[in-house]
ModelCIF file with pLDDT and N, C-alpha, C, O atoms, coordinates in Angstrom:
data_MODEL
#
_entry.id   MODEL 
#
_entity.id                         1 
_entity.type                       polymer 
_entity.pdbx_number_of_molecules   1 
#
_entity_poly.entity_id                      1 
_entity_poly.type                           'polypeptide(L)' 
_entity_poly.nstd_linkage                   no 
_entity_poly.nstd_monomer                   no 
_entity_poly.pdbx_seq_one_letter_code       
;(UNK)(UNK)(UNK)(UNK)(UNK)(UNK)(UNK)(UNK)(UNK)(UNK)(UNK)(UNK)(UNK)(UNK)(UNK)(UNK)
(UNK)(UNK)(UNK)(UNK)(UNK)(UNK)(UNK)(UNK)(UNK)(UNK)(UNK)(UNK)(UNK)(UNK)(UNK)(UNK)
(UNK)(UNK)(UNK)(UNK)(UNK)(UNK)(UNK)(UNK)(UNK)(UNK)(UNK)(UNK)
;
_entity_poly.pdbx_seq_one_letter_code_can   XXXXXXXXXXXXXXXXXXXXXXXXXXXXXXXXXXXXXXXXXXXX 
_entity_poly.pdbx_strand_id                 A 
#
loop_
_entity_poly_seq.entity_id 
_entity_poly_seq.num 
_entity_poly_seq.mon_id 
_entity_poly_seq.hetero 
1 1  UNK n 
1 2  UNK n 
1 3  UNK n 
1 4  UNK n 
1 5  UNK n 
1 6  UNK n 
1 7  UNK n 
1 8  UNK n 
1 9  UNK n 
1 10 UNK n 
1 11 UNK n 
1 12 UNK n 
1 13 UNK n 
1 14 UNK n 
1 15 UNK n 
1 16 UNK n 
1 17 UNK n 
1 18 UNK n 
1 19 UNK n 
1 20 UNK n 
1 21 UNK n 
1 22 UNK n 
1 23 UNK n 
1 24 UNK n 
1 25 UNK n 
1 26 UNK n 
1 27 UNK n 
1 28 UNK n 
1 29 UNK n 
1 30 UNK n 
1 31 UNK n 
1 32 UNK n 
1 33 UNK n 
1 34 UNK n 
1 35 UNK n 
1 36 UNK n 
1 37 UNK n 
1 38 UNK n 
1 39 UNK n 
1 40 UNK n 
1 41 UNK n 
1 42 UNK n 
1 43 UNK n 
1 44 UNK n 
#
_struct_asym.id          A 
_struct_asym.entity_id   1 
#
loop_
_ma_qa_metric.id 
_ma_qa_metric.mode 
_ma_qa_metric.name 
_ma_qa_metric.software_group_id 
_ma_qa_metric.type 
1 global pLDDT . pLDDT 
2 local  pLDDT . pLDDT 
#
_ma_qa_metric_global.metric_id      1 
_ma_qa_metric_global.metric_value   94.86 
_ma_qa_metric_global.model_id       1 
_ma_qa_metric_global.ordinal_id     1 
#
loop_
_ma_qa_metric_local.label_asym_id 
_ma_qa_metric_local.label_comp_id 
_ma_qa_metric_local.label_seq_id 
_ma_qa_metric_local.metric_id 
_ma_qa_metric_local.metric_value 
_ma_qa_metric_local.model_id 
_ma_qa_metric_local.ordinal_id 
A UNK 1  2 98.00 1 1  
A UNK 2  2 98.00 1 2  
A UNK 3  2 97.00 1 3  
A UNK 4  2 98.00 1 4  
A UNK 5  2 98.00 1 5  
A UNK 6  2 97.00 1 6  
A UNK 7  2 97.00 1 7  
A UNK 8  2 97.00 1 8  
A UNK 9  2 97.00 1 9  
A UNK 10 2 97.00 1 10 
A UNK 11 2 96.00 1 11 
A UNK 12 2 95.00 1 12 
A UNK 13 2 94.00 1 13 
A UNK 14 2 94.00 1 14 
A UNK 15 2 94.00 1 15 
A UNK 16 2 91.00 1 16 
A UNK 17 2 92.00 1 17 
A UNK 18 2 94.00 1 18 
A UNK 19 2 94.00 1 19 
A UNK 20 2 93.00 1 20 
A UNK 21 2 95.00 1 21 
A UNK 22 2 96.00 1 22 
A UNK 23 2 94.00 1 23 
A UNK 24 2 95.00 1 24 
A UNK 25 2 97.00 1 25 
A UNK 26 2 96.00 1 26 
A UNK 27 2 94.00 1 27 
A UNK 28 2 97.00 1 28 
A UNK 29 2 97.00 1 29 
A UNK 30 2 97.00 1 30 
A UNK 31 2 97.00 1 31 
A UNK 32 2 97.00 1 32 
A UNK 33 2 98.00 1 33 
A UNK 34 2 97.00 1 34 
A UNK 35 2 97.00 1 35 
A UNK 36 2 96.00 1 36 
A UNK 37 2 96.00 1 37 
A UNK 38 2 95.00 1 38 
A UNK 39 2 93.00 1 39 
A UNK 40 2 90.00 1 40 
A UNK 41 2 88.00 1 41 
A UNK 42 2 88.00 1 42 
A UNK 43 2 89.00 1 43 
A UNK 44 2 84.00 1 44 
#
loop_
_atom_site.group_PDB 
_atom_site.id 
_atom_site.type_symbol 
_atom_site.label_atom_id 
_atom_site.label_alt_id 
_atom_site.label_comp_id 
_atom_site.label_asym_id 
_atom_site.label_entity_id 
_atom_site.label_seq_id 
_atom_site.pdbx_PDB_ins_code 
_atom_site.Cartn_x 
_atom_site.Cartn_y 
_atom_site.Cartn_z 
_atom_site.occupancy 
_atom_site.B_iso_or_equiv 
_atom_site.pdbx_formal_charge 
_atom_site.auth_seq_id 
_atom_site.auth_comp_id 
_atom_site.auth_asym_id 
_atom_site.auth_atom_id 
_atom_site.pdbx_PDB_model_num 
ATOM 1   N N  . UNK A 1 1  ? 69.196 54.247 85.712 1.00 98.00 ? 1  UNK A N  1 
ATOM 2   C CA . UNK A 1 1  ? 68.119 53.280 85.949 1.00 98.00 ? 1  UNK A CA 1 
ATOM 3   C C  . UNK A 1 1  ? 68.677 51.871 86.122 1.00 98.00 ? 1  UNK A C  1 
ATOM 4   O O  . UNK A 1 1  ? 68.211 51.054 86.916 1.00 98.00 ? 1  UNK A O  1 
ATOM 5   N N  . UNK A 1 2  ? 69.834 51.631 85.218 1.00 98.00 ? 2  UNK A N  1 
ATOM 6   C CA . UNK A 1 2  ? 70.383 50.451 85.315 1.00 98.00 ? 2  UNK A CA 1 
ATOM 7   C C  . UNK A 1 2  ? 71.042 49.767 86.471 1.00 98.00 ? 2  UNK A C  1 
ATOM 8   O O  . UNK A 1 2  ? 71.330 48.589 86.681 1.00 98.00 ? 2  UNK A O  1 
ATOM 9   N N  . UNK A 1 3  ? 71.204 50.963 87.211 1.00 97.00 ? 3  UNK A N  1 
ATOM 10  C CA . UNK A 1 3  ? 71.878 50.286 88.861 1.00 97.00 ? 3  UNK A CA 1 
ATOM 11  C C  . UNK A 1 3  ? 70.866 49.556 89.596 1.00 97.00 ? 3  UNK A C  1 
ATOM 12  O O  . UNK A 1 3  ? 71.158 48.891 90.591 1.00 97.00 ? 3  UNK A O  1 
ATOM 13  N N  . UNK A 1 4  ? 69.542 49.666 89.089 1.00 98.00 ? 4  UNK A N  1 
ATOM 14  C CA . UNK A 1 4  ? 68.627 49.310 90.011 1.00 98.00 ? 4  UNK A CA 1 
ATOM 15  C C  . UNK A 1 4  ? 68.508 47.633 89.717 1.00 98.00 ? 4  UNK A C  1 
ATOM 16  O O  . UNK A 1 4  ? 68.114 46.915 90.636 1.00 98.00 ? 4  UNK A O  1 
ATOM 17  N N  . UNK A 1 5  ? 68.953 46.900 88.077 1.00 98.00 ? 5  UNK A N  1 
ATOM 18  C CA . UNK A 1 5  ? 68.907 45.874 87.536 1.00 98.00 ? 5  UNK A CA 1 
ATOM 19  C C  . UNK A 1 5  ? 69.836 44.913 88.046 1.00 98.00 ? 5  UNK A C  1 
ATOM 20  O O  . UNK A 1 5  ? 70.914 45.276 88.516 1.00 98.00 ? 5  UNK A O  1 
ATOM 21  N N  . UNK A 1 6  ? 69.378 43.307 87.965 1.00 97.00 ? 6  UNK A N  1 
ATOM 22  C CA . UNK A 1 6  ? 70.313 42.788 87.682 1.00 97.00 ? 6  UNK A CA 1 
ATOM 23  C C  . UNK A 1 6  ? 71.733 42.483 86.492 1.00 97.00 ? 6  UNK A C  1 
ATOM 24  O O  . UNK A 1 6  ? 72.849 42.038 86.760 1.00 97.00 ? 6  UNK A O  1 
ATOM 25  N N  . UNK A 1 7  ? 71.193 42.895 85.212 1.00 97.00 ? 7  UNK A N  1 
ATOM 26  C CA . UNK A 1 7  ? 71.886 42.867 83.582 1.00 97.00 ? 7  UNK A CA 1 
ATOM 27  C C  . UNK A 1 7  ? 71.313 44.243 83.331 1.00 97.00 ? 7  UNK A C  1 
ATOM 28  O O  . UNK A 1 7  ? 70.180 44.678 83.536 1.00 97.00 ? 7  UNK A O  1 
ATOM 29  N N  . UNK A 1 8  ? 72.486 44.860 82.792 1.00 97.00 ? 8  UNK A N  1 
ATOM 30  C CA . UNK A 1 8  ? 71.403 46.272 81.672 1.00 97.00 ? 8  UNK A CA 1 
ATOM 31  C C  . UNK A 1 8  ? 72.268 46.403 80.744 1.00 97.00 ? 8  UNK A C  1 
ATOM 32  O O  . UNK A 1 8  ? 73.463 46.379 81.038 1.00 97.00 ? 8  UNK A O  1 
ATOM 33  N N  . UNK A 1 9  ? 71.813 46.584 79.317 1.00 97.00 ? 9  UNK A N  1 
ATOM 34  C CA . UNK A 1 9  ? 72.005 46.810 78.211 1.00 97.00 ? 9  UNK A CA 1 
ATOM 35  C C  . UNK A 1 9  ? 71.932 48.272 77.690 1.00 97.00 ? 9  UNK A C  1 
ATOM 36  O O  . UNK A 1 9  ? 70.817 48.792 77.641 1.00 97.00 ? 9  UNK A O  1 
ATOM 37  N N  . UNK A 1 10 ? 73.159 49.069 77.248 1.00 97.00 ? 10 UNK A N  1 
ATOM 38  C CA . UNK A 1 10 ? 72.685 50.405 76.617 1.00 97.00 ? 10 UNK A CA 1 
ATOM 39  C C  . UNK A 1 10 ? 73.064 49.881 75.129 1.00 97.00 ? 10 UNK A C  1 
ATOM 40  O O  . UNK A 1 10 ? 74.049 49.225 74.789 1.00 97.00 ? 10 UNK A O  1 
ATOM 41  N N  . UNK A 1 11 ? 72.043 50.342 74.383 1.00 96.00 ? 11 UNK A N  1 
ATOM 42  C CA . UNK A 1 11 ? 72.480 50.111 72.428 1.00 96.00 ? 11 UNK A CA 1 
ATOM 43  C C  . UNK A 1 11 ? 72.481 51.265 72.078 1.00 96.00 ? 11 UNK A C  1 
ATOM 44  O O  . UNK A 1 11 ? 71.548 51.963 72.476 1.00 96.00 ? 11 UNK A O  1 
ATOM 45  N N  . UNK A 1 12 ? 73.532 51.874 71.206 1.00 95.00 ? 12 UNK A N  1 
ATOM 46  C CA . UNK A 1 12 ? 73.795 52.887 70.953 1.00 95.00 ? 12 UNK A CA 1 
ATOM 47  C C  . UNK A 1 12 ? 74.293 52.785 69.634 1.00 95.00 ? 12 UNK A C  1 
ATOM 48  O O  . UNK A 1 12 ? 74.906 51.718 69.591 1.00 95.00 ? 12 UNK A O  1 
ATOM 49  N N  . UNK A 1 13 ? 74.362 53.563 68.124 1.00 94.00 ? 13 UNK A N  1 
ATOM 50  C CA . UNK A 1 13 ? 74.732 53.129 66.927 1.00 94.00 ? 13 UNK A CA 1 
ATOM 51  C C  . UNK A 1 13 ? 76.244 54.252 66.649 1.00 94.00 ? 13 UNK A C  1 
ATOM 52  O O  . UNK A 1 13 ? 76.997 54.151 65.681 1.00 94.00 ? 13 UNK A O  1 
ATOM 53  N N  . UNK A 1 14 ? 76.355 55.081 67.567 1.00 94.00 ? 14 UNK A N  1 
ATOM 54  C CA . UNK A 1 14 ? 77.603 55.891 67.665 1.00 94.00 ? 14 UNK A CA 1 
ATOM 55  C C  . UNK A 1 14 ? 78.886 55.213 68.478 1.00 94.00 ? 14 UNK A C  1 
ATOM 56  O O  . UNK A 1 14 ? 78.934 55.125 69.705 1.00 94.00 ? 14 UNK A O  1 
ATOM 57  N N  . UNK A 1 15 ? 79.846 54.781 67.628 1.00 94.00 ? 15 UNK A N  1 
ATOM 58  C CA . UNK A 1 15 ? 80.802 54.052 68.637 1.00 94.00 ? 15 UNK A CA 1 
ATOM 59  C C  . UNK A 1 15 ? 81.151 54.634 69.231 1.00 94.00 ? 15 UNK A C  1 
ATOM 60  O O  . UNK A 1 15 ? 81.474 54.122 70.303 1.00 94.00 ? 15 UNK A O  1 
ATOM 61  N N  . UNK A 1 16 ? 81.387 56.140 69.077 1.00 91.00 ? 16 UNK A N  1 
ATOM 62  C CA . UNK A 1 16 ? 82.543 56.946 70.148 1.00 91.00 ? 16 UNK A CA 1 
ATOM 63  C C  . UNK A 1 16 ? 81.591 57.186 70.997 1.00 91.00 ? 16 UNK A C  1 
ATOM 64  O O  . UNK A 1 16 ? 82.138 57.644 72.001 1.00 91.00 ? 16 UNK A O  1 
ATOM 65  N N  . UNK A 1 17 ? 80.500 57.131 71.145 1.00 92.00 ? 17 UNK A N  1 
ATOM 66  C CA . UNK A 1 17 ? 79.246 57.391 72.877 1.00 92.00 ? 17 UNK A CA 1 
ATOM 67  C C  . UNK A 1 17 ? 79.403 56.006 73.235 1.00 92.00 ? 17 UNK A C  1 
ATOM 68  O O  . UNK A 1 17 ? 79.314 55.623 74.401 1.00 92.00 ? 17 UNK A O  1 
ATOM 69  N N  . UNK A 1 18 ? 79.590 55.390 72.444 1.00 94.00 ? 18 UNK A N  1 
ATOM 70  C CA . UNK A 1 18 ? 79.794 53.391 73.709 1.00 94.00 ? 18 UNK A CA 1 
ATOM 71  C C  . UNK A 1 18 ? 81.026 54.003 74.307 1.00 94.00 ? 18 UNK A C  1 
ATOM 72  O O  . UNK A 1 18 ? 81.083 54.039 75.536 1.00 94.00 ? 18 UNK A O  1 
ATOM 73  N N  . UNK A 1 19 ? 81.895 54.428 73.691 1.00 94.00 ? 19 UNK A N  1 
ATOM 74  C CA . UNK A 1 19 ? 83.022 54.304 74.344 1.00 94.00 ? 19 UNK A CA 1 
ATOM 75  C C  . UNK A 1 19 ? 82.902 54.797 75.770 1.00 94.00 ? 19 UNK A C  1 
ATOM 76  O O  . UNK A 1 19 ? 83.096 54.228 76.844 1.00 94.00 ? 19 UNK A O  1 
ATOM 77  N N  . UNK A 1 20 ? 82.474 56.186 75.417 1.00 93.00 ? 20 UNK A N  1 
ATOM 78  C CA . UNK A 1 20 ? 82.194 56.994 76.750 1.00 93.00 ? 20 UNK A CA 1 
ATOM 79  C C  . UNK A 1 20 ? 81.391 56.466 77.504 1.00 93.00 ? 20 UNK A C  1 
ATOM 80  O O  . UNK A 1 20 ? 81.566 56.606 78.715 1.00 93.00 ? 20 UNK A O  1 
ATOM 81  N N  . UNK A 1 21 ? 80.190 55.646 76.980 1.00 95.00 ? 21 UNK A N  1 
ATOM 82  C CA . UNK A 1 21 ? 79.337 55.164 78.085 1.00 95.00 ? 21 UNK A CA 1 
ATOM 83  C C  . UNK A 1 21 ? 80.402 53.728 78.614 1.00 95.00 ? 21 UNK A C  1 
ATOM 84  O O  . UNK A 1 21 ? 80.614 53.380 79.776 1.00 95.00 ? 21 UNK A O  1 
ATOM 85  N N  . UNK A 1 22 ? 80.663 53.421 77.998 1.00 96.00 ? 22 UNK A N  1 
ATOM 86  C CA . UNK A 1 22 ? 81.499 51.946 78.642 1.00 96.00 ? 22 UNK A CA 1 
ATOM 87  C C  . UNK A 1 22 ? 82.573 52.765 79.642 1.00 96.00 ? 22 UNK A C  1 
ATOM 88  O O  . UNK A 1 22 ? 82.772 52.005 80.590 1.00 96.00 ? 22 UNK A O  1 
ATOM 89  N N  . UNK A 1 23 ? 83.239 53.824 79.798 1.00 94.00 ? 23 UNK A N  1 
ATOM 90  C CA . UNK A 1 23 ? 83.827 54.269 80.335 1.00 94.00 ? 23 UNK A CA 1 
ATOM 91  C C  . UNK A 1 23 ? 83.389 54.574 81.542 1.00 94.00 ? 23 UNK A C  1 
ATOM 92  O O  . UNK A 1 23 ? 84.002 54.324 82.579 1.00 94.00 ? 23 UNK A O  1 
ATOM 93  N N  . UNK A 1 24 ? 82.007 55.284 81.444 1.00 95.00 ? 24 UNK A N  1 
ATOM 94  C CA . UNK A 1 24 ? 81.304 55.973 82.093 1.00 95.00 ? 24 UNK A CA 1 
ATOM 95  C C  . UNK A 1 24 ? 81.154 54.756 83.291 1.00 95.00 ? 24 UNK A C  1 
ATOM 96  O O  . UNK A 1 24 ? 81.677 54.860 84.400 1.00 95.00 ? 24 UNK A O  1 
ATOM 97  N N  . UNK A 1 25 ? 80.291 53.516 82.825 1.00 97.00 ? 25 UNK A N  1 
ATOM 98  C CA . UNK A 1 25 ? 80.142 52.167 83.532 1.00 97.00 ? 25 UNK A CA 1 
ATOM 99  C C  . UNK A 1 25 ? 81.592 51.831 84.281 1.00 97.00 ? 25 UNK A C  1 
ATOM 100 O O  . UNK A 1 25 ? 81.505 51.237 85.355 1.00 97.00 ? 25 UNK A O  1 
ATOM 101 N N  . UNK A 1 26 ? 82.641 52.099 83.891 1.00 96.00 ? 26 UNK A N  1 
ATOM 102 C CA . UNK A 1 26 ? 84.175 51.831 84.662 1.00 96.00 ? 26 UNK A CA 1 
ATOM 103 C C  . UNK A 1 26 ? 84.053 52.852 85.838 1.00 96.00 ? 26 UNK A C  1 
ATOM 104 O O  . UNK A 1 26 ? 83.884 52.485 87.000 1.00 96.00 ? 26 UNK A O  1 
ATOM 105 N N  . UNK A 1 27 ? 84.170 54.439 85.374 1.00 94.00 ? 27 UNK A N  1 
ATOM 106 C CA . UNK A 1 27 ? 84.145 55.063 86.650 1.00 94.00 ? 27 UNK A CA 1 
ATOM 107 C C  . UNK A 1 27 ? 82.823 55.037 88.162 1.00 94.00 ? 27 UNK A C  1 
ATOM 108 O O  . UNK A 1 27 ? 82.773 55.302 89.363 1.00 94.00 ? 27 UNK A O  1 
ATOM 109 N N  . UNK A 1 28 ? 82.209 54.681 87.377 1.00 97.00 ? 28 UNK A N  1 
ATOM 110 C CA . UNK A 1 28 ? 80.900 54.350 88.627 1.00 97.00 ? 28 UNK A CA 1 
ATOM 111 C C  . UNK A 1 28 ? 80.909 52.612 89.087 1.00 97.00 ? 28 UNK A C  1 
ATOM 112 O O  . UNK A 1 28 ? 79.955 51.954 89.502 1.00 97.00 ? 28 UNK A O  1 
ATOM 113 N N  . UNK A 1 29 ? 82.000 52.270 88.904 1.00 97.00 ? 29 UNK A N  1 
ATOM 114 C CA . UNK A 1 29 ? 82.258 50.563 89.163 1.00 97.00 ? 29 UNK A CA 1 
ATOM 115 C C  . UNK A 1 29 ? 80.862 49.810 88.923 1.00 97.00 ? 29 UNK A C  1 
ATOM 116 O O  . UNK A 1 29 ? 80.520 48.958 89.743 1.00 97.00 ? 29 UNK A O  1 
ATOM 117 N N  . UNK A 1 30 ? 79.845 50.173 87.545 1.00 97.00 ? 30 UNK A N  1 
ATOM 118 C CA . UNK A 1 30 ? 78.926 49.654 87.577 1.00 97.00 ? 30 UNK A CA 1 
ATOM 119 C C  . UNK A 1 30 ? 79.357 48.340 86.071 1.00 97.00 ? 30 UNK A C  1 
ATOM 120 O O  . UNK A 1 30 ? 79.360 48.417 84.842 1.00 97.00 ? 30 UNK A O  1 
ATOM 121 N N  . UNK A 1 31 ? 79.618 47.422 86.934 1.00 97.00 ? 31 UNK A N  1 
ATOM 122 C CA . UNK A 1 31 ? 80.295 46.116 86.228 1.00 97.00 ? 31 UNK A CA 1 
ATOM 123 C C  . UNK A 1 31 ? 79.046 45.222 85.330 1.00 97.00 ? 31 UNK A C  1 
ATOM 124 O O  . UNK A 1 31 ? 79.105 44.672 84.230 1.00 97.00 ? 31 UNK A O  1 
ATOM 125 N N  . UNK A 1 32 ? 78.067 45.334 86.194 1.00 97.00 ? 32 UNK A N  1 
ATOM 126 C CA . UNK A 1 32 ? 76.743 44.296 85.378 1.00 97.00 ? 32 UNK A CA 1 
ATOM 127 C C  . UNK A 1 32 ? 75.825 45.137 84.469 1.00 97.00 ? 32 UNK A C  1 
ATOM 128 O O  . UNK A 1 32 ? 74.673 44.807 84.186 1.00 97.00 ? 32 UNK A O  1 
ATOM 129 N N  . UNK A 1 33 ? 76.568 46.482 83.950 1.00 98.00 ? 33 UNK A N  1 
ATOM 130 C CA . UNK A 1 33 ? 76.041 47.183 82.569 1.00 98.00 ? 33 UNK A CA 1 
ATOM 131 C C  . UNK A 1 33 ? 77.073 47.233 81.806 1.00 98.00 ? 33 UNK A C  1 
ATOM 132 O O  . UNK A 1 33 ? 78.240 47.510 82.083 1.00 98.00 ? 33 UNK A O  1 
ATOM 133 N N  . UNK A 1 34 ? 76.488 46.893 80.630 1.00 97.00 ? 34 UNK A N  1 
ATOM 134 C CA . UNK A 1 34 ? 77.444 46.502 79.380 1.00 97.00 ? 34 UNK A CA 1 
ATOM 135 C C  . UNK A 1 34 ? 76.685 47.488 78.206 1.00 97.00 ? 34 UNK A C  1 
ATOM 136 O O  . UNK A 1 34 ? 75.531 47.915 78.260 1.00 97.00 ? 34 UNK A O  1 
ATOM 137 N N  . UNK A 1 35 ? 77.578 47.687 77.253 1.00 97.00 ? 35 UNK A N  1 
ATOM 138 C CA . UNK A 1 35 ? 77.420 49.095 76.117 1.00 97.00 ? 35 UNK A CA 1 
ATOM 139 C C  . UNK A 1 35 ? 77.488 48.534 75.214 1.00 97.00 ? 35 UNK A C  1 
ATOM 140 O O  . UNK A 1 35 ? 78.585 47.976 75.189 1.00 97.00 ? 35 UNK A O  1 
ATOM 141 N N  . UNK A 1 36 ? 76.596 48.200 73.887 1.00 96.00 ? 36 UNK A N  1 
ATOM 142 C CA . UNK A 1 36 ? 77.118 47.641 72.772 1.00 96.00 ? 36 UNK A CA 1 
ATOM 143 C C  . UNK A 1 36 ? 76.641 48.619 70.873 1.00 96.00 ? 36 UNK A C  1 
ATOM 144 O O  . UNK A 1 36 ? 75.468 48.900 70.630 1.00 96.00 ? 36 UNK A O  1 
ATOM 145 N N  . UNK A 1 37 ? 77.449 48.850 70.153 1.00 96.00 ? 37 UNK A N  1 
ATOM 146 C CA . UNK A 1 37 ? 77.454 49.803 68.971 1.00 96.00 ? 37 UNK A CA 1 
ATOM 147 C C  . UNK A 1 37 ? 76.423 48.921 68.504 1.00 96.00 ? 37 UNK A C  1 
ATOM 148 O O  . UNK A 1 37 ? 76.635 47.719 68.337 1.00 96.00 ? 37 UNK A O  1 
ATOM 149 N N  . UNK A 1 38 ? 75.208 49.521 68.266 1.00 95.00 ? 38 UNK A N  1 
ATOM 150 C CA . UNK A 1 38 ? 74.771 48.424 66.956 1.00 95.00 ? 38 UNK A CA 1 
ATOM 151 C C  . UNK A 1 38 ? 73.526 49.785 66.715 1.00 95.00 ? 38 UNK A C  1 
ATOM 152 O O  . UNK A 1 38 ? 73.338 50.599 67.619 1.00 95.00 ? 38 UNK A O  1 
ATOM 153 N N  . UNK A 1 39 ? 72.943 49.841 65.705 1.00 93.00 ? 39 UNK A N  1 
ATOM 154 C CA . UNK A 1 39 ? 71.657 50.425 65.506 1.00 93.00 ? 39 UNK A CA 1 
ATOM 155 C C  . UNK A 1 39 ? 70.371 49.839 66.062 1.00 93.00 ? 39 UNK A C  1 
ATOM 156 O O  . UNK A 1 39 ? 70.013 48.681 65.849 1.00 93.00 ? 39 UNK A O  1 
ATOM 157 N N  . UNK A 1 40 ? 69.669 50.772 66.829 1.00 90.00 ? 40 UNK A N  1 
ATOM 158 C CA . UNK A 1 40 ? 68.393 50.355 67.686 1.00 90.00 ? 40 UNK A CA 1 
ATOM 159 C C  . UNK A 1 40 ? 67.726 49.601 67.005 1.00 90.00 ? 40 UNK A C  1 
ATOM 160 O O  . UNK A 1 40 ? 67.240 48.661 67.633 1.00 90.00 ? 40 UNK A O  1 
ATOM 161 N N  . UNK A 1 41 ? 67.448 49.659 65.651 1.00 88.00 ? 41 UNK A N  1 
ATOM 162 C CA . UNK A 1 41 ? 66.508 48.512 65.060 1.00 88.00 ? 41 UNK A CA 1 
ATOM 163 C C  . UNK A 1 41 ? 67.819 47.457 64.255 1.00 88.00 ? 41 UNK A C  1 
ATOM 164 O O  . UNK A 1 41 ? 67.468 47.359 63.079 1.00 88.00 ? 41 UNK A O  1 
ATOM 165 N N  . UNK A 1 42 ? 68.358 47.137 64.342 1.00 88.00 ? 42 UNK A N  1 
ATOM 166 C CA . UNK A 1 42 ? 69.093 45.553 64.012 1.00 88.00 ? 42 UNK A CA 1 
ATOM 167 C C  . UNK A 1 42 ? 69.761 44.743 65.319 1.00 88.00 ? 42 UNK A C  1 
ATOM 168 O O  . UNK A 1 42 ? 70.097 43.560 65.256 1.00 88.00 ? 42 UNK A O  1 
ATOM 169 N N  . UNK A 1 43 ? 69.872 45.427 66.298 1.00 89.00 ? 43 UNK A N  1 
ATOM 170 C CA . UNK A 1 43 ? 70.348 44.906 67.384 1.00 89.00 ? 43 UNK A CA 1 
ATOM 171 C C  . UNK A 1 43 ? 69.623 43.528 67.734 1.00 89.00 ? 43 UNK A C  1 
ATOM 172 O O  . UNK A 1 43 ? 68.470 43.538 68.166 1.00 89.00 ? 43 UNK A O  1 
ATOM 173 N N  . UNK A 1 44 ? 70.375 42.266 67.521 1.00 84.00 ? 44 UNK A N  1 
ATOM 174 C CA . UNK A 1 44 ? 69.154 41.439 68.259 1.00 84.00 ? 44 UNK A CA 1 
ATOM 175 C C  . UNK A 1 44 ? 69.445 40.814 69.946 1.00 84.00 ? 44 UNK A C  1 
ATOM 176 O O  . UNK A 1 44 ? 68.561 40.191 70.534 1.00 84.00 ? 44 UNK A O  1 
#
């Protein structure tokens, strides 16, 4: 969905799935989505 954005945010509270998703964002050269570890409810 995020290719369609200008900024997209995935929050995820499992570091090793950021990883893969930040990875994931490298192999699809999708540069303006960013992955960050935090738990869905403290993330601000």
């Amino acid at each position: 969905v995020g290719r369609d954005a200008g900024h997209a945010y995935g929050i995820e509270r499992d570091p090793n799935a950021v990883d893969k998703a930040c990875e994931n964002a490298r192999r699809n050269g999708l540069t303006h989505i960013e992955f960050i570890a935090a738990d869905a409810g403290k993330w601000k």
